[in-house]
Protein backbone atom coordinates (compact mmCIF):
# COMPACT_ATOMS: atom_id res chain seq x y z
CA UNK A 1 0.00 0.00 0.00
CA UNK A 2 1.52 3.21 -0.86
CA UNK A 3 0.86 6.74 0.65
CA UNK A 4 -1.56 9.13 -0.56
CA UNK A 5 -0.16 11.26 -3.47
CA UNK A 6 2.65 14.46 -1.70
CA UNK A 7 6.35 15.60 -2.31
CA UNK A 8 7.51 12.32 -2.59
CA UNK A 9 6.34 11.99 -6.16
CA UNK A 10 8.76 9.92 -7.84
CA UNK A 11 9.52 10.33 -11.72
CA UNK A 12 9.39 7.49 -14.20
CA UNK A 13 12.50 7.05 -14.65
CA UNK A 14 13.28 6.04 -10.78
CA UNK A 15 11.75 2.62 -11.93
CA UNK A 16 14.24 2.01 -14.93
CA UNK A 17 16.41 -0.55 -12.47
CA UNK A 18 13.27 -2.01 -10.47
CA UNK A 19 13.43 -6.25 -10.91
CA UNK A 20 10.33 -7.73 -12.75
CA UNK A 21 8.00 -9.30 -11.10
CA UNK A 22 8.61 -12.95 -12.59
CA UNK A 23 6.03 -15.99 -13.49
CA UNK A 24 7.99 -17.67 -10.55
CA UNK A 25 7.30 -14.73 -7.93
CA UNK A 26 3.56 -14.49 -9.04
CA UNK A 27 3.36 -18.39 -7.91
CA UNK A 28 3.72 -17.42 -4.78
CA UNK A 29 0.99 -14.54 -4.84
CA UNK A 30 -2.64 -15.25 -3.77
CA UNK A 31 -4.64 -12.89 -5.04
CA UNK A 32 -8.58 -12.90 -4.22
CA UNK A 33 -10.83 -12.06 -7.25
CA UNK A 34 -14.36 -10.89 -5.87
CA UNK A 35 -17.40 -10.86 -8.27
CA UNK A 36 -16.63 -13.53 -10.67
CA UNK A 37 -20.27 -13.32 -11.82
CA UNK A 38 -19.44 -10.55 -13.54
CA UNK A 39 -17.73 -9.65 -16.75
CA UNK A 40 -15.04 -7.35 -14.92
CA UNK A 41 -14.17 -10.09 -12.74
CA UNK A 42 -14.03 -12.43 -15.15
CA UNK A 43 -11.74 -10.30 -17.12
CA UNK A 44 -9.25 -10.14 -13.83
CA UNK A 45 -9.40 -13.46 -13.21
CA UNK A 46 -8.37 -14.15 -16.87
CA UNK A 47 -5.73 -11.76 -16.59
CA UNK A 48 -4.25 -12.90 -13.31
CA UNK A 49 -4.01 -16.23 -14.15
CA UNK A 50 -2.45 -16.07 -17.58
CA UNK A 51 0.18 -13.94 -16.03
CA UNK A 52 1.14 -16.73 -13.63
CA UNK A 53 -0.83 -15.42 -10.12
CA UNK A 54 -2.61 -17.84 -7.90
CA UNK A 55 -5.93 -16.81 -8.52
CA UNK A 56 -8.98 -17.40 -5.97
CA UNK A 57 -12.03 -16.77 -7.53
CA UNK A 58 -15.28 -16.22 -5.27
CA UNK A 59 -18.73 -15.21 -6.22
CA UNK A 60 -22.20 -14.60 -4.33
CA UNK A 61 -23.50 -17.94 -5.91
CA UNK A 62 -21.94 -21.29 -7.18
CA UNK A 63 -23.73 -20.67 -10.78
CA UNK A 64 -21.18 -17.32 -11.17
CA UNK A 65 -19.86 -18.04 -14.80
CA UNK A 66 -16.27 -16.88 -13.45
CA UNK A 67 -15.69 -19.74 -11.15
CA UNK A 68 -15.57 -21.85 -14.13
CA UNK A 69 -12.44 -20.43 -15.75
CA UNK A 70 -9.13 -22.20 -16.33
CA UNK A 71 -7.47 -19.35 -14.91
CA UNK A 72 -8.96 -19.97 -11.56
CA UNK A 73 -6.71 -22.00 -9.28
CA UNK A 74 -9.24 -21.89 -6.01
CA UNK A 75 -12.54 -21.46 -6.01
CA UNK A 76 -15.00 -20.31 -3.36
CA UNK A 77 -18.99 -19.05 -2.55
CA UNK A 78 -19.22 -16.52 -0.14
CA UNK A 79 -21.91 -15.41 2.19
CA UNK A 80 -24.16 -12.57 1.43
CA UNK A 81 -21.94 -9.20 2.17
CA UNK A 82 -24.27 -7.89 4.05
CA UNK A 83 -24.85 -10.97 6.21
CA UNK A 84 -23.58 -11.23 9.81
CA UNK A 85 -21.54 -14.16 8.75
CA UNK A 86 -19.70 -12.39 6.12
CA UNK A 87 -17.38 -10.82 8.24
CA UNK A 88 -16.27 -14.31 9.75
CA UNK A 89 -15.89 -15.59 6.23
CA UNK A 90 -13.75 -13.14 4.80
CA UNK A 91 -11.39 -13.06 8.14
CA UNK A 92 -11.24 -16.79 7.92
CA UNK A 93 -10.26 -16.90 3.99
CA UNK A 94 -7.42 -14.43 3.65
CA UNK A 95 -6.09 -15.68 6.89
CA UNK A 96 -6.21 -19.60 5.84
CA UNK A 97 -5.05 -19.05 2.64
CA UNK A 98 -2.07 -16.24 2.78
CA UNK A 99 -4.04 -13.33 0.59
CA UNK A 100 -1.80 -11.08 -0.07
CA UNK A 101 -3.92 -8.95 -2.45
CA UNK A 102 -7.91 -8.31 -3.08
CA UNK A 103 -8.50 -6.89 -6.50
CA UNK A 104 -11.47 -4.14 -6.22
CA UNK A 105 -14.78 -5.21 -7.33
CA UNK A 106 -17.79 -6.73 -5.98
CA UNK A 107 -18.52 -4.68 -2.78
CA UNK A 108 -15.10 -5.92 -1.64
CA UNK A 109 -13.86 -1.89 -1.01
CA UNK A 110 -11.58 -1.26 1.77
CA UNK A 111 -14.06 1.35 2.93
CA UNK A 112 -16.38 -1.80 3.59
CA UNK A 113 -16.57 -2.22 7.47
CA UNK A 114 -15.37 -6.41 6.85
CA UNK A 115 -12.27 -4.94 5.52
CA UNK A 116 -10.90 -2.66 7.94
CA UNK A 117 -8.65 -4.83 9.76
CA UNK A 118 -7.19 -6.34 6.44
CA UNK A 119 -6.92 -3.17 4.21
CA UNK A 120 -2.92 -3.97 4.06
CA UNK A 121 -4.14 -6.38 1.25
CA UNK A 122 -6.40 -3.52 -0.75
CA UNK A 123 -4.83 -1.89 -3.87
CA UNK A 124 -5.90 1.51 -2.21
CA UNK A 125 -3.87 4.57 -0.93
CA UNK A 126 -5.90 4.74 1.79
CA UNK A 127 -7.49 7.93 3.95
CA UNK A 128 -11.51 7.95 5.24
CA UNK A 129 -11.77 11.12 1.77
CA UNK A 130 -10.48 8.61 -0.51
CA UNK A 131 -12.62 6.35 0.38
CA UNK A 132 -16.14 8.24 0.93
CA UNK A 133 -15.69 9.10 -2.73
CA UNK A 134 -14.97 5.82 -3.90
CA UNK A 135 -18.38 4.99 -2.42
CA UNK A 136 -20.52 7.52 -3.52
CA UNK A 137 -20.99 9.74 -6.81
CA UNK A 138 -22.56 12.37 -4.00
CA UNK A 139 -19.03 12.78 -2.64
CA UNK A 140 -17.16 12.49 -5.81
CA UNK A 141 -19.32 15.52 -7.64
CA UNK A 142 -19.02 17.45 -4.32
CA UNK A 143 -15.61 17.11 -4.08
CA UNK A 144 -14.91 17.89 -7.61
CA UNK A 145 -17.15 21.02 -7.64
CA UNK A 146 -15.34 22.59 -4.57
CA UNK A 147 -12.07 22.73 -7.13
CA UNK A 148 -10.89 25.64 -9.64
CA UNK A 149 -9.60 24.68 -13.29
CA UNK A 150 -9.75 21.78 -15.42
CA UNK A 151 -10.84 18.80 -12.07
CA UNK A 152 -14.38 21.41 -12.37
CA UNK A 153 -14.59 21.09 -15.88
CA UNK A 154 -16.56 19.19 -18.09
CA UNK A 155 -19.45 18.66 -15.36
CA UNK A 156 -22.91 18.46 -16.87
CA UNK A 157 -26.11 20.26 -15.07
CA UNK A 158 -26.27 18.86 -11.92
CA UNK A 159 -27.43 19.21 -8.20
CA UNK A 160 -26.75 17.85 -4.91
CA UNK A 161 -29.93 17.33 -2.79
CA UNK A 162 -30.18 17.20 1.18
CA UNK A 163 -32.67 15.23 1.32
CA UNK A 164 -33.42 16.37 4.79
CA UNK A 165 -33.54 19.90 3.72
CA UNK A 166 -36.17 21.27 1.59
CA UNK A 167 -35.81 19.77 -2.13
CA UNK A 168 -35.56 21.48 -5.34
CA UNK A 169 -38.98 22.73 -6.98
CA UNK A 170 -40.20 20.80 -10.04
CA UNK A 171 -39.14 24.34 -11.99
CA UNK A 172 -35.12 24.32 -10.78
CA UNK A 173 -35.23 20.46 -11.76
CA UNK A 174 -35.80 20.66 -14.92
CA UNK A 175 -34.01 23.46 -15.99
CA UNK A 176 -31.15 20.94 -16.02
CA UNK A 177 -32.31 19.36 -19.25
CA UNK A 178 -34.73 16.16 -19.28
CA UNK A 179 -35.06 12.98 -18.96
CA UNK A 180 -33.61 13.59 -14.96
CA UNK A 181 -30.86 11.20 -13.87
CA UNK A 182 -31.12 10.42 -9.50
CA UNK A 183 -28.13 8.84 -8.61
CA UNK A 184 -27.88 7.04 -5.40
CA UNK A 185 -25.25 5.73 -3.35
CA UNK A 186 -25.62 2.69 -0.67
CA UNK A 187 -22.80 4.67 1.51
CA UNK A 188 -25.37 7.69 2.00
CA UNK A 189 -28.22 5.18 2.46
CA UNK A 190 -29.83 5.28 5.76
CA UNK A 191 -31.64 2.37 6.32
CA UNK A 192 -30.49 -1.24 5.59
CA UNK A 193 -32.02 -1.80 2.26
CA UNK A 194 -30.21 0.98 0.69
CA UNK A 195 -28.57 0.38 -1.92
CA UNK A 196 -26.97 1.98 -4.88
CA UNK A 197 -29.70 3.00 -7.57
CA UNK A 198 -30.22 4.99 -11.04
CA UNK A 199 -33.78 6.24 -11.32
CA UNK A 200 -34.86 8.11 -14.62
CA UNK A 201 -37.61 10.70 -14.62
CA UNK A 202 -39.17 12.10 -17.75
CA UNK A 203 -39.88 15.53 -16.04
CA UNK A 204 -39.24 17.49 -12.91
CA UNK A 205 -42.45 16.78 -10.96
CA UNK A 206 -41.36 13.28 -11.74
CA UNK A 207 -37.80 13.84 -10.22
CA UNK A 208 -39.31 15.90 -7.38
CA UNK A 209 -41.83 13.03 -6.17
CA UNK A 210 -38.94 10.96 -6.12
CA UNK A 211 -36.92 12.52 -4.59
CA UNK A 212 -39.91 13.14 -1.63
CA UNK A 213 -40.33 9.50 -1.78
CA UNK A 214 -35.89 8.58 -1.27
CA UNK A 215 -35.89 10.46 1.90
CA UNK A 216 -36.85 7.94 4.04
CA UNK A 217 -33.95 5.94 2.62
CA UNK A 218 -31.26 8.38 1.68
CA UNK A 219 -29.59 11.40 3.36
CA UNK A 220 -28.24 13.12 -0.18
CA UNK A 221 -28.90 12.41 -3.93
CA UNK A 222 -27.26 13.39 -6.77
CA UNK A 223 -29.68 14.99 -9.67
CA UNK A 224 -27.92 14.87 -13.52
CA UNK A 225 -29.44 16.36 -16.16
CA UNK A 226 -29.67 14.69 -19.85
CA UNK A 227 -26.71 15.63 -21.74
CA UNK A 228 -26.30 14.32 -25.36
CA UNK A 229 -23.57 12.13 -27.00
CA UNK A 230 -22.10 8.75 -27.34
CA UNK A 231 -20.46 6.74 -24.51
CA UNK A 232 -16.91 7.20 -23.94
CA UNK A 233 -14.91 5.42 -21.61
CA UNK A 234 -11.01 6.57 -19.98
CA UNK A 235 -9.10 4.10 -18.31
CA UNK A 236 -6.68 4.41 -16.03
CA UNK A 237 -4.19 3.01 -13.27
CA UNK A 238 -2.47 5.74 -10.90
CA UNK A 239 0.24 4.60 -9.24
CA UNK A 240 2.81 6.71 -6.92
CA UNK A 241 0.76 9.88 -7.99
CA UNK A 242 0.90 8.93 -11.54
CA UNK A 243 -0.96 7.32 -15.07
CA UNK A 244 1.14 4.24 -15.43
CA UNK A 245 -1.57 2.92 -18.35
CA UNK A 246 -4.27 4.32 -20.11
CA UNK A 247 -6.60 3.55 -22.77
CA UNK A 248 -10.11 4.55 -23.90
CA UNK A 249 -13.14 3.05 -25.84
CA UNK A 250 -16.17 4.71 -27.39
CA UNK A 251 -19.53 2.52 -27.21
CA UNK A 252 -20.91 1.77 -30.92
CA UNK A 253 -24.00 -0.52 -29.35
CA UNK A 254 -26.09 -0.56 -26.10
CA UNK A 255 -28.26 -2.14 -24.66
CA UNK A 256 -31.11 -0.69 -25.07
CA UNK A 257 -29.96 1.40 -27.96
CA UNK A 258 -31.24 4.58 -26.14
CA UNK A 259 -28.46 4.22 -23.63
CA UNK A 260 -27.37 1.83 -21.20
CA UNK A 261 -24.48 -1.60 -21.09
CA UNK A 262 -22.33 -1.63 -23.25
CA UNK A 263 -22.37 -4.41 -26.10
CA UNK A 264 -20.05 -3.22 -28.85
CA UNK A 265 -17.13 -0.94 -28.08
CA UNK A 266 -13.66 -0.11 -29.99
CA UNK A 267 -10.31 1.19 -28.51
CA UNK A 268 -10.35 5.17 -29.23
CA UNK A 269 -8.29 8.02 -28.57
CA UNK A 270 -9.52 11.48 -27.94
CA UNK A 271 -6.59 13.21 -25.85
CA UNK A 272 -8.57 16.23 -24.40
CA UNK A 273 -10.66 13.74 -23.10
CA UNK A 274 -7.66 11.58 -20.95
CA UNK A 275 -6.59 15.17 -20.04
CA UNK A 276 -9.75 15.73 -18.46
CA UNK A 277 -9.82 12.59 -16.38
CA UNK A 278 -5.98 12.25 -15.62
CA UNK A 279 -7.27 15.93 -13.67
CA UNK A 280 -9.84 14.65 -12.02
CA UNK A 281 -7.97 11.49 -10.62
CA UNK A 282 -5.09 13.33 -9.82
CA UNK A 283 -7.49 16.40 -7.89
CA UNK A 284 -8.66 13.41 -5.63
CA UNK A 285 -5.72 11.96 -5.39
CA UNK A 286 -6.64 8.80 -6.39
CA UNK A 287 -4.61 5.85 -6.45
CA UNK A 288 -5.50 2.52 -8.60
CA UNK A 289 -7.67 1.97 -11.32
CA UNK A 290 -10.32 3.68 -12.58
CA UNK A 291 -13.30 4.31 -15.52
CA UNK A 292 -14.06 7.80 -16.17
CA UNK A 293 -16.88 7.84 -17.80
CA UNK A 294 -18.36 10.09 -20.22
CA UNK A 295 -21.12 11.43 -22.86
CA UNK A 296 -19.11 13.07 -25.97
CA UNK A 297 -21.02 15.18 -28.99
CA UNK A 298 -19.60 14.34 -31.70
CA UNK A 299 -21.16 17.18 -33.49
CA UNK A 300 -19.49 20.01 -31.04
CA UNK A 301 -16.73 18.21 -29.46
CA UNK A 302 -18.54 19.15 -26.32
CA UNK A 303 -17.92 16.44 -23.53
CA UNK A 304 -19.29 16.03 -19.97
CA UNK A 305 -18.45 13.98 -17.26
CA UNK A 306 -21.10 10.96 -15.75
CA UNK A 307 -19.37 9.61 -13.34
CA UNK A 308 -16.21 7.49 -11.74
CA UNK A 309 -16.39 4.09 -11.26
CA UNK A 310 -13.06 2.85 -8.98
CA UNK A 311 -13.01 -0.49 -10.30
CA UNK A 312 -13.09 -3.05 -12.68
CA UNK A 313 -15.14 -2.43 -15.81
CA UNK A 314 -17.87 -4.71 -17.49
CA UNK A 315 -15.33 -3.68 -21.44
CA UNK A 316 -12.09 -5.18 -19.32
CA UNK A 317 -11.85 -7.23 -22.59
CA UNK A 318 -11.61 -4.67 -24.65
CA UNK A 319 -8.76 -3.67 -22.63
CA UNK A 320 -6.71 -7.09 -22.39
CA UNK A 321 -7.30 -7.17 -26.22
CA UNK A 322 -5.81 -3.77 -27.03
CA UNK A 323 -2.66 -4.52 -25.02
CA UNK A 324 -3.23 -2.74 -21.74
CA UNK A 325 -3.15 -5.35 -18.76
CA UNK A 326 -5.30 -3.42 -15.88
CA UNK A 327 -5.13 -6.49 -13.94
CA UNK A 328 -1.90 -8.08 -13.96
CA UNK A 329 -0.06 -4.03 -13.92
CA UNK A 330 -2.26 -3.28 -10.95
CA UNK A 331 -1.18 -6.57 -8.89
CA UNK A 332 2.31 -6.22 -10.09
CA UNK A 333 2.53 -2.52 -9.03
CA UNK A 334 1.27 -3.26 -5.82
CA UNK A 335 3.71 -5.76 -5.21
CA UNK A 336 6.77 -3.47 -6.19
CA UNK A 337 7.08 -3.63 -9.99
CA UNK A 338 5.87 -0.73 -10.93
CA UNK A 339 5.67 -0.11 -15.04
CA UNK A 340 8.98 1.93 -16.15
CA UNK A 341 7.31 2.95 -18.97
CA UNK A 342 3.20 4.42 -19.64
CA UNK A 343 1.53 1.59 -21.19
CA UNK A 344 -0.81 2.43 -23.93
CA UNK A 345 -3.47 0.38 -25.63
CA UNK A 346 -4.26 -0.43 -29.33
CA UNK A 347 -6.49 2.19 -31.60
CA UNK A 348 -9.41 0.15 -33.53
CA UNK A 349 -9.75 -2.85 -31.93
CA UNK A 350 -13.65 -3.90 -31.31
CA UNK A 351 -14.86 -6.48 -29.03
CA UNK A 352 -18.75 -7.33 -28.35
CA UNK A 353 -20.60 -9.38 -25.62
CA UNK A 354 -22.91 -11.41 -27.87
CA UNK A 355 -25.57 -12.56 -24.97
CA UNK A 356 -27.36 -11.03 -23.80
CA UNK A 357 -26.04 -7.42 -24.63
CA UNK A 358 -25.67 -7.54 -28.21
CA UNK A 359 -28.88 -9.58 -28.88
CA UNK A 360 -30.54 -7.39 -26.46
CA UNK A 361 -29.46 -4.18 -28.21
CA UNK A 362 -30.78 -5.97 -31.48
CA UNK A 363 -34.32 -6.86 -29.74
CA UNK A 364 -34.59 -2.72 -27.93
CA UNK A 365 -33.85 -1.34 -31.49
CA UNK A 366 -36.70 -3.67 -33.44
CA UNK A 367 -38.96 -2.87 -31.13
CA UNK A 368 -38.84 0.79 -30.82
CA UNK A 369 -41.52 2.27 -33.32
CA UNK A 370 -39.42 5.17 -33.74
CA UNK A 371 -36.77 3.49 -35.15
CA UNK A 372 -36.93 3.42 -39.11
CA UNK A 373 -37.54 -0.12 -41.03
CA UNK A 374 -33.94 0.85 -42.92
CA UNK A 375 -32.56 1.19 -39.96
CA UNK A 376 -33.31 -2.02 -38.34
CA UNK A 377 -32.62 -3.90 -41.42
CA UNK A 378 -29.49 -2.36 -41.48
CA UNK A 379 -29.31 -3.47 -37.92
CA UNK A 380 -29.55 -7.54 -38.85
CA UNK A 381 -26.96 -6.85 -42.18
CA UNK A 382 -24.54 -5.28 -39.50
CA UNK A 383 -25.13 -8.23 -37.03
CA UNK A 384 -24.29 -10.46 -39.65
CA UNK A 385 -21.06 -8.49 -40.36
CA UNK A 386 -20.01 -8.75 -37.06
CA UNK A 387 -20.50 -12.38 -36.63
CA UNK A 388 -18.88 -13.20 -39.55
CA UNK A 389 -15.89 -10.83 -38.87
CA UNK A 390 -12.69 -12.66 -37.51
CA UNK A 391 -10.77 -9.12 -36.04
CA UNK A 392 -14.17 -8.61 -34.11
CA UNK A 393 -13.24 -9.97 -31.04
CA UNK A 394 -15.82 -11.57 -28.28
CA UNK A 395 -15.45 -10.76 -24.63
CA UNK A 396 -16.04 -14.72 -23.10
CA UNK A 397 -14.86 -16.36 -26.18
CA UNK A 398 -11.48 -15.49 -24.81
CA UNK A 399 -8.18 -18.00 -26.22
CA UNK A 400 -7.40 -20.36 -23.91
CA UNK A 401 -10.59 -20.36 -21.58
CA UNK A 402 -13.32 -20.13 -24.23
CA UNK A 403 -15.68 -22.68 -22.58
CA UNK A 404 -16.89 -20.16 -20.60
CA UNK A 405 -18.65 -19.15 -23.88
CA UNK A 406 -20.36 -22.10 -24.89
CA UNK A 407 -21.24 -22.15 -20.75
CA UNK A 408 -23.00 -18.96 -21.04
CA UNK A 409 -24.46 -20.00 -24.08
CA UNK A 410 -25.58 -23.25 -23.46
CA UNK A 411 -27.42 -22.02 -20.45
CA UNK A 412 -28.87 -19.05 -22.52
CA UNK A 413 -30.94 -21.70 -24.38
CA UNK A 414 -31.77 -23.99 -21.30
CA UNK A 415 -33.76 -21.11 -19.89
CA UNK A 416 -35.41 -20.38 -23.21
CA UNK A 417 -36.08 -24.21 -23.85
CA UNK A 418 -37.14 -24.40 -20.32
């Protein structure tokens, strides 16, 4: 764990003599993957164990498609997090088997109350501010707003709402620009089935009666108004107060096609963009990875941030595929082997999560009436395309652990069948 980001910035090329951290060493290294349900940890677990770590690989459930991988060298079910026998779980684990490193992901923050006593193994540089705006988008757009220069820039309309203190009127809600985006965080939740939550409102009575309605449940909201533009994505890892890799995609399908997951994305570069984020990061003095995520008009070259997410992404693929290990650089920088050199990803490169993403993107875009018949012809022509296209790469039908796949796959058509 290294110390929050101060004069004892160190320069790139202080790393030039560091030793590698070798197949052999990473042996030796058990490394606890959380969320292997998910695509993100999936991707990490992938990553981890190609580059020679021990991987353990736990999940909620004992269905999690992740626990399935090649890559996974232990594998283990876990109680519900917010159980009361979590906590004795989690003690019990890293203790019994020597953890010496739990990727973010999952709920398993080192904010989380179950891993005070063992944040020595978190990725995290550590401090109750860093962490309060890990956990909540509340905190992160407060914090951001309170500086001057480019870490204020690039914020679309927004409010922050007391919920305790007399809301917004309908009026000062809208004027941000409609459909109304309230974000909620678990952190600022005050009962215990708070949880984090996006709610969409078509208008600002709609926002306003939701907001009356959250109180009982949440101290603070954050309020985002629509902004226009496709889905960008930076990536980074900050290490010792600095980018040691970076990369960034642009969404070309979601699902639904009016906004939402991600199904097709391609490597991208937009540099003002980085710029903005690398700010941001570094205003907060973060340390580790993160996805700065934003909406980008094409038409303008306008862009506006939507939030920070400080951990793995659902595109990790996309990443591993362009050449930018977020995984195995993250593990190997907190173990002393810090990159001596920025690591930058691939330009072009597309990658696409067939099911249900892509086929659900297909499914929201036939069945919108607004949507032109060329279009969605178009839309089937293109799918076709994509299938058929061997640089289009597929985010489980990964070389060397592509059963996961025909796993995902084969159940896909259980259910249906069933």
């Amino acid at each position: 764990m290294s110390a929050a980001c101060g004069s004892d910035r160190r320069s790139f090329d202080s790393y030039q003599e560091k030793p590698l951290v070798t197949p052999g060493q990473r042996r030796r290294k058990n490394v606890l993957v959380p969320a292997a349900h998910s695509l993100g940890g999936i991707g990490v677990i992938r990553s981890l164990g190609r580059a020679g770590y021990r991987v353990h690989a736990v999940a909620p459930s004992r269905d999690a498609l992740g626990l399935a991988s090649r890559y996974a060298d232990e594998r283990a079910v876990h109680p519900p997090l917010s159980s009361e026998e979590f906590q004795g779980w989690f003690d019990d684990y890293v203790k019994r088997n020597d953890i010496a490193l739990v990727m973010p992901g999952g709920g398993f923050d080192p904010d989380a109350s179950f891993a005070r006593k063992h944040e020595a193994v978190f990725p995290f540089n550590g401090g109750p501010q860093q962490g309060a705006i890990a956990a909540s988008k509340f905190r992160l757009f407060e914090r951001l707003s309170q500086h001057d220069g480019e870490a204020a820039a690039h914020l679309p309309p927004f409010l922050l709402v007391d919920l305790a203190a007399p809301l917004p009127t309908a009026d000062e809600l809208a004027s941000l620009g409609v459909p109304l985006f309230i974000k909620l965080d678990g952190a600022l939740g005050t009962t215990g089935a708070s949880g984090d939550d996006v709610l969409r409102c078509p208008n600002g009575e709609a926002a306003r009666a939701a907001l009356q309605r959250l109180a009982a449940d949440y101290s603070h909201a954050l309020v985002q108004g629509y902004v226009a533009g496709r889905g960008v994505g930076a990536f980074t890892l900050r290490w010792d107060c600095r980018t040691v890799a970076r990369m960034m995609h642009r969404r070309l399908h979601e699902m639904p096609h009016t906004g939402g997951a991600s199904s097709l994305r391609q490597s991208w570069w937009m540099p003002e963009i980085m710029a903005d984020a690398e700010a941001k990061l570094a205003a907060i003095g973060w340390q580790g990875v993160a996805m700065v995520e934003y909406r980008y008009d094409e038409a303008s070259g306008e862009f506006w941030l939507m939030e920070i997410n400080f951990r793995f992404w659902g595109s990790l693929h996309l990443s591993l595929y362009a050449g930018v290990d977020f995984p195995r650089l993250l593990a190997d920088s907190f173990f002393g082997d810090v990159p001596a050199q920025l690591v930058e990803g691939d330009i072009g490169i597309r990658c696409r999560h067939l099911y249900p993403h892509e086929l659900g993107y297909l499914v929201s875009l036939w069945r919108d009436r607004a949507v032109s018949w060329s279009r969605k012809a178009w839309s089937l022509v293109e799918a076709v395309g994509l299938t058929l296209d061997p640089g289009v790469r597929s985010d489980l039908l990964f070389p060397g652990d592509r059963r996961l796949f025909w796993r995902q796959l084969r159940r896909a058509l259980t259910r249906r069948g069933g």
